[in-house]
Protein backbone atom coordinates (compact mmCIF):
# COMPACT_ATOMS: atom_id res chain seq x y z
CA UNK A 1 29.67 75.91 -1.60
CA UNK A 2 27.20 73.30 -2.75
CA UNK A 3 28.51 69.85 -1.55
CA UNK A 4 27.05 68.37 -4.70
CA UNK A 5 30.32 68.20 -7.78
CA UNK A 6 27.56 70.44 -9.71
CA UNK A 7 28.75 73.11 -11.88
CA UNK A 8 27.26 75.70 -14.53
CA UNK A 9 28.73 75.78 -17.41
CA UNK A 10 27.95 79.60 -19.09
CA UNK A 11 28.83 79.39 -22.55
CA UNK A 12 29.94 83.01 -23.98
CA UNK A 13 27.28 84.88 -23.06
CA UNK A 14 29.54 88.30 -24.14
CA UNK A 15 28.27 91.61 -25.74
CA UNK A 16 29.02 91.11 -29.33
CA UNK A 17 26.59 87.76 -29.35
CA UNK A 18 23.58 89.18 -27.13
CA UNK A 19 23.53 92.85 -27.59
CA UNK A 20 22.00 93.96 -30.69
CA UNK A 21 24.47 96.29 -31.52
CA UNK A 22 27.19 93.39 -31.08
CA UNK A 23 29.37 92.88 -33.71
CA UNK A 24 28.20 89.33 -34.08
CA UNK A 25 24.80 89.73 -33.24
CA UNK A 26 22.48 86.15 -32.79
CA UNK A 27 19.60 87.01 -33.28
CA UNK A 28 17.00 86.94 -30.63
CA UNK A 29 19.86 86.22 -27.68
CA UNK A 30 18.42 89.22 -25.85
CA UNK A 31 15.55 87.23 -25.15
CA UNK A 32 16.93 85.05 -22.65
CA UNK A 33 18.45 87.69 -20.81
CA UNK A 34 16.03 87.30 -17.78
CA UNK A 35 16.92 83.74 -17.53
CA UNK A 36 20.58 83.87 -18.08
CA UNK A 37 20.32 86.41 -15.01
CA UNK A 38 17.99 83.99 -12.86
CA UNK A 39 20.85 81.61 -13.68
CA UNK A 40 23.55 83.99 -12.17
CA UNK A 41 21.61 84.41 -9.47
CA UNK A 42 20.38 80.88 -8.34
CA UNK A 43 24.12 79.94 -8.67
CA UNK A 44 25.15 82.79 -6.32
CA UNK A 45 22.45 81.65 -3.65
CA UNK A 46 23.47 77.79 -3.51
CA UNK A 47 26.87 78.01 -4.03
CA UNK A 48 27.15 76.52 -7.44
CA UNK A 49 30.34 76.70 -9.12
CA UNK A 50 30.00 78.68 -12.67
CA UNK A 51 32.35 77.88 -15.88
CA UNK A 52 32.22 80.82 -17.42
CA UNK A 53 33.87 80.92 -21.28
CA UNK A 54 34.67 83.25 -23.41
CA UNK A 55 36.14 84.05 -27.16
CA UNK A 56 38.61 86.12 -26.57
CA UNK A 57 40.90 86.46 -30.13
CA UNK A 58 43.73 88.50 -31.72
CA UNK A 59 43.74 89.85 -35.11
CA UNK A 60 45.43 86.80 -36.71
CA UNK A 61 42.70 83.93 -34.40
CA UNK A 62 41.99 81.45 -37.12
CA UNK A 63 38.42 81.47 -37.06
CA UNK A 64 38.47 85.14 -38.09
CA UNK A 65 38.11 85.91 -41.66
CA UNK A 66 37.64 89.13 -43.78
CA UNK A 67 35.49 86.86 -46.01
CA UNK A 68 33.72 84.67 -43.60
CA UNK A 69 31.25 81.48 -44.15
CA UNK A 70 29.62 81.70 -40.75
CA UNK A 71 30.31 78.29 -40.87
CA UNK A 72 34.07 77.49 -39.99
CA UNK A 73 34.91 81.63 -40.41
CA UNK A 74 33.30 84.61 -38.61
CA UNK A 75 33.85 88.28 -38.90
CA UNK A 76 35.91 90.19 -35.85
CA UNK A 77 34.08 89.55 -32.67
CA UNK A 78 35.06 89.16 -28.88
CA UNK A 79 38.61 91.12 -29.55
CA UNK A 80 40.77 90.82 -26.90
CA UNK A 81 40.19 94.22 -24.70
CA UNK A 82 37.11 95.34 -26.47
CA UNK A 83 33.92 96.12 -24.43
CA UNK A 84 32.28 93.53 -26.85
CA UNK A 85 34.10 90.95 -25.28
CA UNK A 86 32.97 91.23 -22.28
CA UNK A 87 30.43 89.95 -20.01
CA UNK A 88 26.92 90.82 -20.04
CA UNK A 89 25.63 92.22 -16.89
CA UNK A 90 23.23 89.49 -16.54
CA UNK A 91 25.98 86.85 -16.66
CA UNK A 92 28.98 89.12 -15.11
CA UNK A 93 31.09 86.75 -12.97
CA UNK A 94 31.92 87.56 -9.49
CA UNK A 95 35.25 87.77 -8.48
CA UNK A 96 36.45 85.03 -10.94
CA UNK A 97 39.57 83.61 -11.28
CA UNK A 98 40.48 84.47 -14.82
CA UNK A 99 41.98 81.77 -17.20
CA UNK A 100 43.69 82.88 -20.66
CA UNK A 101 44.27 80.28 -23.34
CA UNK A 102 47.35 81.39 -23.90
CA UNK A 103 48.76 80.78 -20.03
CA UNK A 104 49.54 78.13 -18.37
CA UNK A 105 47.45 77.38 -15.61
CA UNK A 106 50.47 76.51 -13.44
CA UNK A 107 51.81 80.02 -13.38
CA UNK A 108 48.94 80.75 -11.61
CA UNK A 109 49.27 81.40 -7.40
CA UNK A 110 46.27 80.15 -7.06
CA UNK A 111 46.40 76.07 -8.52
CA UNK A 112 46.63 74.37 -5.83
CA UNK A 113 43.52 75.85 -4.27
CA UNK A 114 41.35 76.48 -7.58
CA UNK A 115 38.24 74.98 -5.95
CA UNK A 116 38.16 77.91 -3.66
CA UNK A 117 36.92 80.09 -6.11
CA UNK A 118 33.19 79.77 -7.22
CA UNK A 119 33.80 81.45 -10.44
CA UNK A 120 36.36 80.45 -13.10
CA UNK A 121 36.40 82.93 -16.50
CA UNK A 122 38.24 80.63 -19.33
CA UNK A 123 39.48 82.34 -22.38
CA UNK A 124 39.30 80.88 -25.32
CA UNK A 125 40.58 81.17 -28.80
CA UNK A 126 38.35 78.41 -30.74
CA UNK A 127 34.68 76.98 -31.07
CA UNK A 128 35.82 74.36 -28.79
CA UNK A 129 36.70 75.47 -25.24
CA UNK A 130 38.95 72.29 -24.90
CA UNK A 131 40.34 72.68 -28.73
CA UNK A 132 40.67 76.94 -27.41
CA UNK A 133 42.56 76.82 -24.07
CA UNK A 134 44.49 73.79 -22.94
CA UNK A 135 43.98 74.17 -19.61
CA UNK A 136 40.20 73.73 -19.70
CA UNK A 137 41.43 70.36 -19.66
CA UNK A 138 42.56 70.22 -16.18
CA UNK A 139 40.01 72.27 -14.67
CA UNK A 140 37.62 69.62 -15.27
CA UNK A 141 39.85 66.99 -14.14
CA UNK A 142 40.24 68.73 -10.48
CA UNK A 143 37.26 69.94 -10.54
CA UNK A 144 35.77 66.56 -11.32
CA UNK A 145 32.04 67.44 -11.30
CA UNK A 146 29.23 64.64 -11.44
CA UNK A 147 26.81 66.79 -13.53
CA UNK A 148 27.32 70.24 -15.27
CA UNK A 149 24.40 72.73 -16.81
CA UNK A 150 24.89 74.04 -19.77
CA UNK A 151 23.97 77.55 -21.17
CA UNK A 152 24.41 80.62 -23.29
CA UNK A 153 25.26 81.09 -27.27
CA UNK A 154 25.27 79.80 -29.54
CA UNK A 155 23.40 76.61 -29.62
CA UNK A 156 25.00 74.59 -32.70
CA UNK A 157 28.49 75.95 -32.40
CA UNK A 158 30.30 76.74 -28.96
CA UNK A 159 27.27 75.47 -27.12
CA UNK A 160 27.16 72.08 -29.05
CA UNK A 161 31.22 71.85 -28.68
CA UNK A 162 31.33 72.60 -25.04
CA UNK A 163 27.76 69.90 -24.51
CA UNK A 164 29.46 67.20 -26.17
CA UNK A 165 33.21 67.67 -24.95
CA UNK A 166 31.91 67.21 -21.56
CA UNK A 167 29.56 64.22 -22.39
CA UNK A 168 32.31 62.84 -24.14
CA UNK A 169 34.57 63.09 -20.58
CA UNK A 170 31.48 60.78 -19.06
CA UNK A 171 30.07 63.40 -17.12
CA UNK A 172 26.26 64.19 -17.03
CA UNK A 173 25.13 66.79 -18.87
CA UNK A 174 21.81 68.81 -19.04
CA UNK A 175 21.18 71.86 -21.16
CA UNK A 176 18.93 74.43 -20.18
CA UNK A 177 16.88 74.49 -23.24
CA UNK A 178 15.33 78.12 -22.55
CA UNK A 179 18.81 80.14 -21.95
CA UNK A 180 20.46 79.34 -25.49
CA UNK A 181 20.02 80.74 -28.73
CA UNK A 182 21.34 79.22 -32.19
CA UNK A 183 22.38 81.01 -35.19
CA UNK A 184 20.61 80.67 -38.74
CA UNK A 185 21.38 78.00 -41.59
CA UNK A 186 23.54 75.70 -39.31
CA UNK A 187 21.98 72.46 -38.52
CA UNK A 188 20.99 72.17 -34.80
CA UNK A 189 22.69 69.70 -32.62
CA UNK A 190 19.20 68.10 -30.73
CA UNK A 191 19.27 64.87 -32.37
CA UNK A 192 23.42 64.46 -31.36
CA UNK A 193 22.43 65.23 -27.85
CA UNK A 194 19.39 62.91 -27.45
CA UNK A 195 21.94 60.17 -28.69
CA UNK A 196 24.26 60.92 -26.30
CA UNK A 197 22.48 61.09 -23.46
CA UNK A 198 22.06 64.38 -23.04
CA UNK A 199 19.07 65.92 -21.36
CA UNK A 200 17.18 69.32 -22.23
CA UNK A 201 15.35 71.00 -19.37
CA UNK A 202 14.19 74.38 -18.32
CA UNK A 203 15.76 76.39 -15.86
CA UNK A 204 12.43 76.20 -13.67
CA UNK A 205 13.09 72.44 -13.03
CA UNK A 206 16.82 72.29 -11.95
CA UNK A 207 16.04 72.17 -8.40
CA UNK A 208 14.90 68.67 -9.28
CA UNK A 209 18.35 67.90 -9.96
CA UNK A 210 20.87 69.80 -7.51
């Protein structure tokens, strides 16, 4: 494991956003697909811990609506054991331990040593991982991590939640700027970030940082 409190931060990079046939399809997500998966991979090779979230919602979630705004409201995506809530292959964590929202962390056997594992899937039920599953809360409080790299979809919702609820915890944040991808008529968050201190890079310079 790196010895650097470094972690990626993958940000619902799940079959119904990045496949085309997805039931909330962003458009042009299956372009970063190569770099989401040279993400995956660099991680494995230097032992770099990976948040990886994920919607994961029931039938009555409030974010889902059968007249949606794709604002505040989407249609049914990421249902709860549907194959378009899943993982794409390029982003698939290894042997995670798996975190639902609606769990407490404690029940879990394996709290007192989470930092053993190098992947950590957290389930969420909201744009905001924190707002979506309590215990995201304490993860980052063990895990205590100096700087955290953020990617996946999409860019000025659960990207721009999940960029500025860490920021807002005083840790270091960078976003690689080629492995997200927005959705249309919602203003984009770049301005916000600059303000907050919150650096864009591409993936091909984060050896610079780790």
């Amino acid at each position: 494991m790196s010895n650097k409190r470094t972690l990626f931060w993958n940000v619902d990079t799940q079959e119904d956003f990045i496949d085309q046939a997805g039931k909330l399809y962003v458009k042009g997500a299956e372009e970063i697909r190569p770099i989401l998966k040279q993400i995956t991979d660099l991680a494995k090779v230097e032992g770099i811990r990976v948040i990886n979230t994920c919607d994961y919602h029931h039938i009555n979630s409030n974010e889902l609506s059968s007249i949606p705004d794709f604002e505040t409201s989407f249609p049914q995506h990421c249902m709860a054991g549907t194959s378009g809530a899943e993982f794409i292959s390029e982003t698939l964590p290894e042997s995670p331990l798996l975190i639902d929202w609606d769990s407490e962390l404690a029940i879990f056997a394996e709290f007192d040593d989470l930092e053993r594992f190098r992947n950590l899937v957290i389930r969420k039920d909201a744009f905001d991982v924190f707002a979506g599953n309590p215990n995201a809360e304490t993860i980052v409080q063990i895990l205590h991590p100096d700087q955290v790299f953020v990617y996946g979809v999409t860019t000025n919702v659960c990207v721009d939640r999940a960029v500025m609820g860490l920021s807002e915890r005083g840790i270091k944040v960078y976003v690689f700027e080629d492995a997200i991808k927005e959705l249309p008529n919602l203003p984009l968050p770049f301005g916000t970030w600059k303000d907050a201190g919150i650096a864009m890079i591409s993936f091909s310079d984060v050896r610079k940082y780790l």
